[in-house]
Protein backbone atom coordinates (compact mmCIF):
# COMPACT_ATOMS: atom_id res chain seq x y z
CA UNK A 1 0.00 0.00 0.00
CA UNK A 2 1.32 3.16 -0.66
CA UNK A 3 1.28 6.14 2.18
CA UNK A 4 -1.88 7.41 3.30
CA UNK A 5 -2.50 10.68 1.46
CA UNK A 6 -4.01 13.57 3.07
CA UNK A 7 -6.87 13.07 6.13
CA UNK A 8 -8.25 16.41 5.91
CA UNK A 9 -6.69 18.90 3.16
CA UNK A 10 -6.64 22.26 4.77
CA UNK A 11 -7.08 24.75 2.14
CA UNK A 12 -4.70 27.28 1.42
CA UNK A 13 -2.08 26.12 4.22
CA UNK A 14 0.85 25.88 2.42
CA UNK A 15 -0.15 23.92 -0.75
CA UNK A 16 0.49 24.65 -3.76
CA UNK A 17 -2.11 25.65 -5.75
CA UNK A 18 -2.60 22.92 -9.10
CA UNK A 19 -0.89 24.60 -12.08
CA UNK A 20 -2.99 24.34 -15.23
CA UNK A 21 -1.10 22.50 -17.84
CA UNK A 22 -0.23 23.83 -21.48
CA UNK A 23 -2.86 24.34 -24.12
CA UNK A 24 -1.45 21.38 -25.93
CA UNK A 25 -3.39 19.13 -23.28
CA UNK A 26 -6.47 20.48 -24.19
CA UNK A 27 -7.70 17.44 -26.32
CA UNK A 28 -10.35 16.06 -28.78
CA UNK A 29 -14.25 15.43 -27.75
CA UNK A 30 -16.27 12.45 -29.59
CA UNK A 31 -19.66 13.31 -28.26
CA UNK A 32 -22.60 10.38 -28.02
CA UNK A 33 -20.81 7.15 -27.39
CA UNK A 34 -23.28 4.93 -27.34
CA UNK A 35 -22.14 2.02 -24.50
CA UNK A 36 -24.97 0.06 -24.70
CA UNK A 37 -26.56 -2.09 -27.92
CA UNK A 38 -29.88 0.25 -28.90
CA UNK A 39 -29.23 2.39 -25.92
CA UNK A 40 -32.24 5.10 -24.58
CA UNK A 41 -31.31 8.39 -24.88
CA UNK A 42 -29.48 8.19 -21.46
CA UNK A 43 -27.29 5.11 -22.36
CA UNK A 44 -24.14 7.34 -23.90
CA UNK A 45 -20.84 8.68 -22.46
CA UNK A 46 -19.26 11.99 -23.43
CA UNK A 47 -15.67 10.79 -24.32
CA UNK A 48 -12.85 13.89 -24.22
CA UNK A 49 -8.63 12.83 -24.18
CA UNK A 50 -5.76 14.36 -24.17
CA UNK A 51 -3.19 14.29 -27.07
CA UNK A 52 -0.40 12.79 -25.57
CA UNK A 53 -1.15 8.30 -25.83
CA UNK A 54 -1.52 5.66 -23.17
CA UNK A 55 -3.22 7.66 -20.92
CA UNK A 56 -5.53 7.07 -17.47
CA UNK A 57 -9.16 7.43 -18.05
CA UNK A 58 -11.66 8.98 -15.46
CA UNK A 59 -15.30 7.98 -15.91
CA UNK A 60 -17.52 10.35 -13.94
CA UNK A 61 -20.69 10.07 -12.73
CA UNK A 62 -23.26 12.47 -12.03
CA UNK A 63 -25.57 12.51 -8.78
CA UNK A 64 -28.98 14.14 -8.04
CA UNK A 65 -30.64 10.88 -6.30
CA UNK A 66 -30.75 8.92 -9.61
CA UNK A 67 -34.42 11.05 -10.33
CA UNK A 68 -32.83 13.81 -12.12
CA UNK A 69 -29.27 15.26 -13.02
CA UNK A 70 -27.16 15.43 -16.58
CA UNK A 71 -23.72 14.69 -17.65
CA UNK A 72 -23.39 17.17 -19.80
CA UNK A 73 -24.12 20.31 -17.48
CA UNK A 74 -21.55 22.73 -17.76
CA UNK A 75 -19.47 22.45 -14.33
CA UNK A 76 -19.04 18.51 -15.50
CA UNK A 77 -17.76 19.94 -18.63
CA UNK A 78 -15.39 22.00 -16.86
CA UNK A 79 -14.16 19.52 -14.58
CA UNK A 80 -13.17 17.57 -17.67
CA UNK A 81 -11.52 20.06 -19.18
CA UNK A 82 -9.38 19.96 -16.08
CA UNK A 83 -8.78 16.38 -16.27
CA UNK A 84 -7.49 16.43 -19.78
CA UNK A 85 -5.44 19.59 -19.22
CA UNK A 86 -3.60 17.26 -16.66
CA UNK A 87 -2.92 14.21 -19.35
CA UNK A 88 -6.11 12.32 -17.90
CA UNK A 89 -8.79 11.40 -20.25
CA UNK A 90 -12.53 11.82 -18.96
CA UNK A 91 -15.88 10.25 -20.17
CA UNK A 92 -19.12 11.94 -18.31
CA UNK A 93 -21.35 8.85 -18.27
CA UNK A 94 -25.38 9.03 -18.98
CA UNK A 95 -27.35 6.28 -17.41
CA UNK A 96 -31.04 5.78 -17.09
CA UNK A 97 -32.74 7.51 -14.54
CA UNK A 98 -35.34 5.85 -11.90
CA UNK A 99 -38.71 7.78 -13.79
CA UNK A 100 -38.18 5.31 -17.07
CA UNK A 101 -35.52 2.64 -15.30
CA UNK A 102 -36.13 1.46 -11.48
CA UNK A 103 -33.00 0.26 -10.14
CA UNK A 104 -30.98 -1.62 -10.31
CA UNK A 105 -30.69 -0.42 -13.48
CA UNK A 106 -28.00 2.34 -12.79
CA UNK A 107 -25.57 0.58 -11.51
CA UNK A 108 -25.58 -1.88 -14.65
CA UNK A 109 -25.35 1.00 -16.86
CA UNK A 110 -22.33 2.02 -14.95
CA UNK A 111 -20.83 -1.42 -15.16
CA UNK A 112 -21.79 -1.86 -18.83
CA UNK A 113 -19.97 1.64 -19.71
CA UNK A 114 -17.12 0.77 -17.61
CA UNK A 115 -17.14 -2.44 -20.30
CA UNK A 116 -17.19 -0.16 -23.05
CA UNK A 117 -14.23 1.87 -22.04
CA UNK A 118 -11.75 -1.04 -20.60
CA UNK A 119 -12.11 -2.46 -24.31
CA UNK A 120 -12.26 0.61 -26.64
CA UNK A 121 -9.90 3.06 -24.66
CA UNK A 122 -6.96 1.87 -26.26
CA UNK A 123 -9.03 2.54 -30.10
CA UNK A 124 -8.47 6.04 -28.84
CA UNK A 125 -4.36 5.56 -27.20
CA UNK A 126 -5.63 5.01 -23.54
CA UNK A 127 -4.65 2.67 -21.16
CA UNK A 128 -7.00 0.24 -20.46
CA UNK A 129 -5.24 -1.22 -17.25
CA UNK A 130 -5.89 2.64 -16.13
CA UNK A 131 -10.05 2.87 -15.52
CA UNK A 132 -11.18 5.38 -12.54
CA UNK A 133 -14.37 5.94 -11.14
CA UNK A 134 -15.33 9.40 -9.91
CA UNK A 135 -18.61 9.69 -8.56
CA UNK A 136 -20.79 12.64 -6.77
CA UNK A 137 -23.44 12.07 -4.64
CA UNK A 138 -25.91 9.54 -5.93
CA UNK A 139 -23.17 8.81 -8.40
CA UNK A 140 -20.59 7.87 -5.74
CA UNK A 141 -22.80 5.56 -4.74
CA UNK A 142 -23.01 3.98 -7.81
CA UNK A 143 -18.75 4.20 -8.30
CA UNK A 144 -18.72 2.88 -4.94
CA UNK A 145 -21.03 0.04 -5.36
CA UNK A 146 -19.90 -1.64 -8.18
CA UNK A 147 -16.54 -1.36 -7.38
CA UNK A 148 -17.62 -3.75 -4.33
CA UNK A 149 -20.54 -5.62 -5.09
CA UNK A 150 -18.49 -7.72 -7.73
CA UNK A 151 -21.42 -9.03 -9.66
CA UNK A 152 -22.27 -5.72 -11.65
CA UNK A 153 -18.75 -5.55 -13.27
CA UNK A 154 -18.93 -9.23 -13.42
CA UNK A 155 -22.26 -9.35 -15.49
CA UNK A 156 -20.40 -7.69 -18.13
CA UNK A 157 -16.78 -9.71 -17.97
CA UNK A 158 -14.73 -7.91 -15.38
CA UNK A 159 -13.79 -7.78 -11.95
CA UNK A 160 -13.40 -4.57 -9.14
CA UNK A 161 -9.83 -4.75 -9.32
CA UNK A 162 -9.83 -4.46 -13.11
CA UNK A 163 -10.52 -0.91 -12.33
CA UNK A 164 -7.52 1.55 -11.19
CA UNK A 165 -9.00 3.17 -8.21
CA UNK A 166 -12.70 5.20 -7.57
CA UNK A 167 -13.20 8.50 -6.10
CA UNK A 168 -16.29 9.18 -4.17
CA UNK A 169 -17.36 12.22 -3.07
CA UNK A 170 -19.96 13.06 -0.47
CA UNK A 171 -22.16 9.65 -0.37
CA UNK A 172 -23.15 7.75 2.15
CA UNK A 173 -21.80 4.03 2.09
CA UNK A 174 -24.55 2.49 4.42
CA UNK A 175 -28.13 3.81 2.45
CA UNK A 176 -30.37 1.46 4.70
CA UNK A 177 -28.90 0.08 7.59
CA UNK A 178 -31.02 -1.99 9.68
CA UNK A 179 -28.80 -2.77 12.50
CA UNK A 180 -27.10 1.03 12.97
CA UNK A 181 -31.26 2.16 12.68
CA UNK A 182 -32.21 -1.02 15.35
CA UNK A 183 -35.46 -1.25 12.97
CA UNK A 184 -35.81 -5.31 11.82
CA UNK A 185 -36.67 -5.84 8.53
CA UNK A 186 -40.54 -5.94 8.30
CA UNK A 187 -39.85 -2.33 10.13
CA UNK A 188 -38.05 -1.39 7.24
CA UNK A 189 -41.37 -2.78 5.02
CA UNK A 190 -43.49 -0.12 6.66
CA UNK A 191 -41.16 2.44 6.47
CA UNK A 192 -40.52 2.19 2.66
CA UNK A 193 -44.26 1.74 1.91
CA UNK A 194 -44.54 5.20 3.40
CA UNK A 195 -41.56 6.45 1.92
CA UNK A 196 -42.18 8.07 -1.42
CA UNK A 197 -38.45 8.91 -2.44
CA UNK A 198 -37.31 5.68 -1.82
CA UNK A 199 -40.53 4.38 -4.22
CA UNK A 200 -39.02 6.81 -6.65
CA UNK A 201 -35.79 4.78 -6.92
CA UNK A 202 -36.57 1.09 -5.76
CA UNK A 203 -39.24 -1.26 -6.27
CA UNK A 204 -38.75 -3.03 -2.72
CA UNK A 205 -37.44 -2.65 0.04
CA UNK A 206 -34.93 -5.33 -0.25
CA UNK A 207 -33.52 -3.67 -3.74
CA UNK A 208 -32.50 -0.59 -1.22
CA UNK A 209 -30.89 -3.24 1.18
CA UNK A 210 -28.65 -4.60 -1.73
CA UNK A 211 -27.98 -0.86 -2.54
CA UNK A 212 -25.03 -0.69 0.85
CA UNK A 213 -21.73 -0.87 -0.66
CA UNK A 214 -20.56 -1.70 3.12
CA UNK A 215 -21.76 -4.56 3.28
CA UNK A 216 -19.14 -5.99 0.21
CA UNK A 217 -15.65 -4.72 1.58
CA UNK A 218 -13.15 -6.80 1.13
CA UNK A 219 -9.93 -7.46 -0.58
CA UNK A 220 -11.13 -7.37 -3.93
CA UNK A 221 -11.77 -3.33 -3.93
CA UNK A 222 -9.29 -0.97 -5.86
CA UNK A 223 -8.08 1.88 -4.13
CA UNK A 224 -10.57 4.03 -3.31
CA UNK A 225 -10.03 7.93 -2.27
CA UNK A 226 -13.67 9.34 -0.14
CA UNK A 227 -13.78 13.15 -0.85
CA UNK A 228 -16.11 14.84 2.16
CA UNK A 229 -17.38 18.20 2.21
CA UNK A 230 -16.71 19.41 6.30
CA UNK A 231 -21.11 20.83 6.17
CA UNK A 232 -21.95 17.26 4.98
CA UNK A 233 -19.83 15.19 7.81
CA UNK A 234 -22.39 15.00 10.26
CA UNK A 235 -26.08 14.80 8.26
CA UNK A 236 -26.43 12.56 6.88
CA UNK A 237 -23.54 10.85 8.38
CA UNK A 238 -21.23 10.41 5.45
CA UNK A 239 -17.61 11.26 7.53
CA UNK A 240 -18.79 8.08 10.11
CA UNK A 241 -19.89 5.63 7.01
CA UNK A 242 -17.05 6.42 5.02
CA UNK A 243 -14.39 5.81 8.07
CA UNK A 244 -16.32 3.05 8.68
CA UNK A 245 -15.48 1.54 5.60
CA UNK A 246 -12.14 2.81 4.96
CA UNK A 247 -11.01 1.12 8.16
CA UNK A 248 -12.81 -2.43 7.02
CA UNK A 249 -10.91 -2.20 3.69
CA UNK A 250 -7.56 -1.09 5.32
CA UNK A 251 -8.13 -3.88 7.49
CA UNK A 252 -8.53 -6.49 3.94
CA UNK A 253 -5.28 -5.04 2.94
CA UNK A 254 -6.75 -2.53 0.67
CA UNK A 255 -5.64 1.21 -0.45
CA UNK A 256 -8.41 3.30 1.23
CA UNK A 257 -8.49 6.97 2.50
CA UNK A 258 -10.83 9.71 3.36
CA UNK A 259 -10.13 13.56 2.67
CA UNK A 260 -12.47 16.18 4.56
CA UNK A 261 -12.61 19.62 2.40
CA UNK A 262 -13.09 22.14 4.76
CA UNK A 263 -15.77 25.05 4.03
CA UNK A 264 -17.42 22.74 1.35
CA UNK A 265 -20.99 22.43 0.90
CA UNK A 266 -22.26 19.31 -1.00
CA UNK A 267 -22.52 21.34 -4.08
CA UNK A 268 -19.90 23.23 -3.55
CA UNK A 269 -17.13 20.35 -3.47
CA UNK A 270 -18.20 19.16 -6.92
CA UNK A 271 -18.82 22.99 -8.21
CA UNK A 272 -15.06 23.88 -7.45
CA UNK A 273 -13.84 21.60 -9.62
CA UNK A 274 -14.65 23.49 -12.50
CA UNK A 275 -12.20 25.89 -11.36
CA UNK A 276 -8.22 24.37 -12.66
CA UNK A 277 -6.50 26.24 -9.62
CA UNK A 278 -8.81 24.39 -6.81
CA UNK A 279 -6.21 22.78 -4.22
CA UNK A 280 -8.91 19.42 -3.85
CA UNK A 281 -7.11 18.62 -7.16
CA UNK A 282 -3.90 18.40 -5.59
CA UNK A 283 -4.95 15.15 -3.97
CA UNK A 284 -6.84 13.93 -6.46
CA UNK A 285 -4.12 14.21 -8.67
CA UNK A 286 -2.01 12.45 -6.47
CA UNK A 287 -4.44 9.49 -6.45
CA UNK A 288 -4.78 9.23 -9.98
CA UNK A 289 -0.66 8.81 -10.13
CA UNK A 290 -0.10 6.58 -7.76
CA UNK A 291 -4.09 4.47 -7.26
CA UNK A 292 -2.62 1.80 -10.07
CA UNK A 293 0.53 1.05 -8.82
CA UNK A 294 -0.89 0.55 -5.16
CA UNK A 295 -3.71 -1.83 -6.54
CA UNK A 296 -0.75 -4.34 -7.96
């Protein structure tokens, strides 16, 4: 394992601000990737890599509870930009949302354009031994899930550890948790009958138990960075969840970390990244470099 990065990254106390890289990293779009057979109108990536060849490919995912949200707003866009400016190529993934596709749909749309990129990266000079996950929100939950529940990525011929490392920002890891809640599971029944968010998303109750990436840590996980704004720590309890399972995959021998961005919002950690000077790409950065050679 390589050294623990960065437990909280104070901002603006003597680091370095990321220096934006020359124009000649700006890149080439292909816009519309379809990842999927007949795909909906949801079922593309936004593919956008550097010029210089065999480089590590970011695949990020968009939150907004899985009801709503777009990959191609223009902060996303932005954040890209970054990526590529720093000799990292980045595909913004679509996948169907829970008003046409209940889940677990997203997730296998994630795995399935995961697929898509391992095999056709290197049509485009990428490395395909060099896969990342960033998600936000309800899309760090679905970076985070796959890359522990092994059967999505297996469905579609790969494993967790074929991927280079996931970054998850400001998710909880433990959606329904009927021990930490002391509520058994017919409890939980009720609760979700009543719930109408959670009937936006699942179809049962035991569809939102499956949804706890916790529950699948283990020594199979790639590195994995958690990125945690300091007014989100607290409620809902994302800073305990994520320490929670950091320590259980530490424990199986894997690369894991936690980073709390202090004076973040939930929005605002994500929104920042549009900006190429942002210190939270200092670690990320550093993750990106060094993720592969820690999941060997």
């Amino acid at each position: 394992m390589r050294p623990s990065v960065l437990i909280t990254l104070i901002l603006g106390a003597g680091l370095s601000p990321w220096q934006v890289a020359p124009a000649e990293g700006q890149g080439r779009d292909s816009v519309g990737i379809a990842y999927v057979p007949d795909p909906s109108e949801r079922q593309h990536l936004t593919l956008s890599w550097p010029t210089q060849p065999r480089f590590p490919t970011v695949l990020f995912v968009h939150g907004a509870s899985l009801t709503t949200g777009d990959p191609d707003e223009p902060r996303y866009h932005a954040l890209c930009q970054n990526l590529i400016r720093a000799g990292v190529a980045c595909a913004r993934v679509g996948y169907r949302l829970t008003s046409t596709a209940k889940w677990p749909a997203q997730p296998r749309d994630l795995a399935t354009a995961v697929a898509w990129t391992t095999r056709h990266i290197a049509e485009f000079q990428g490395d395909p031994s060099r896969i990342y996950l960033f998600g936000h929100s309800s899309g760090c939950l679905l970076s985070t899930l796959i890359a522990s529940d092994a059967r999505y990525l297996a469905a579609v011929g790969l494993k967790p550890r074929d991927l280079a490392g996931v970054l998850a920002m400001g998710c909880v890891t433990t959606p329904l948790d009927t021990a930490g809640r002391g509520l058994t599971l017919e409890q939980l029944r009720v609760r979700f009958a009543r719930s109408h968010d959670d009937q936006l998303v699942y179809t049962r109750v035991e569809d939102a138990l499956e949804a706890n990436p916790s529950q699948y840590v283990g020594p199979h996980l790639p590195p994995i960075l958690f990125l945690i704004a300091e007014e989100e720590r607290f409620q809902p309890p994302i800073l305990e969840q994520n320490a929670k399972f950091v320590r259980q995959a530490r424990d199986a021998g894997v690369d894991a970390d936690l980073i709390v961005l202090p004076g973040r919002q939930h929005e605002s950690a994500i929104d920042s990244l549009a900006n190429a000077h942002d210190p939270t790409w200092i670690p990320i950065l550093a993750f990106l470099k060094d993720a592969k050679q820690s999941s060997r």
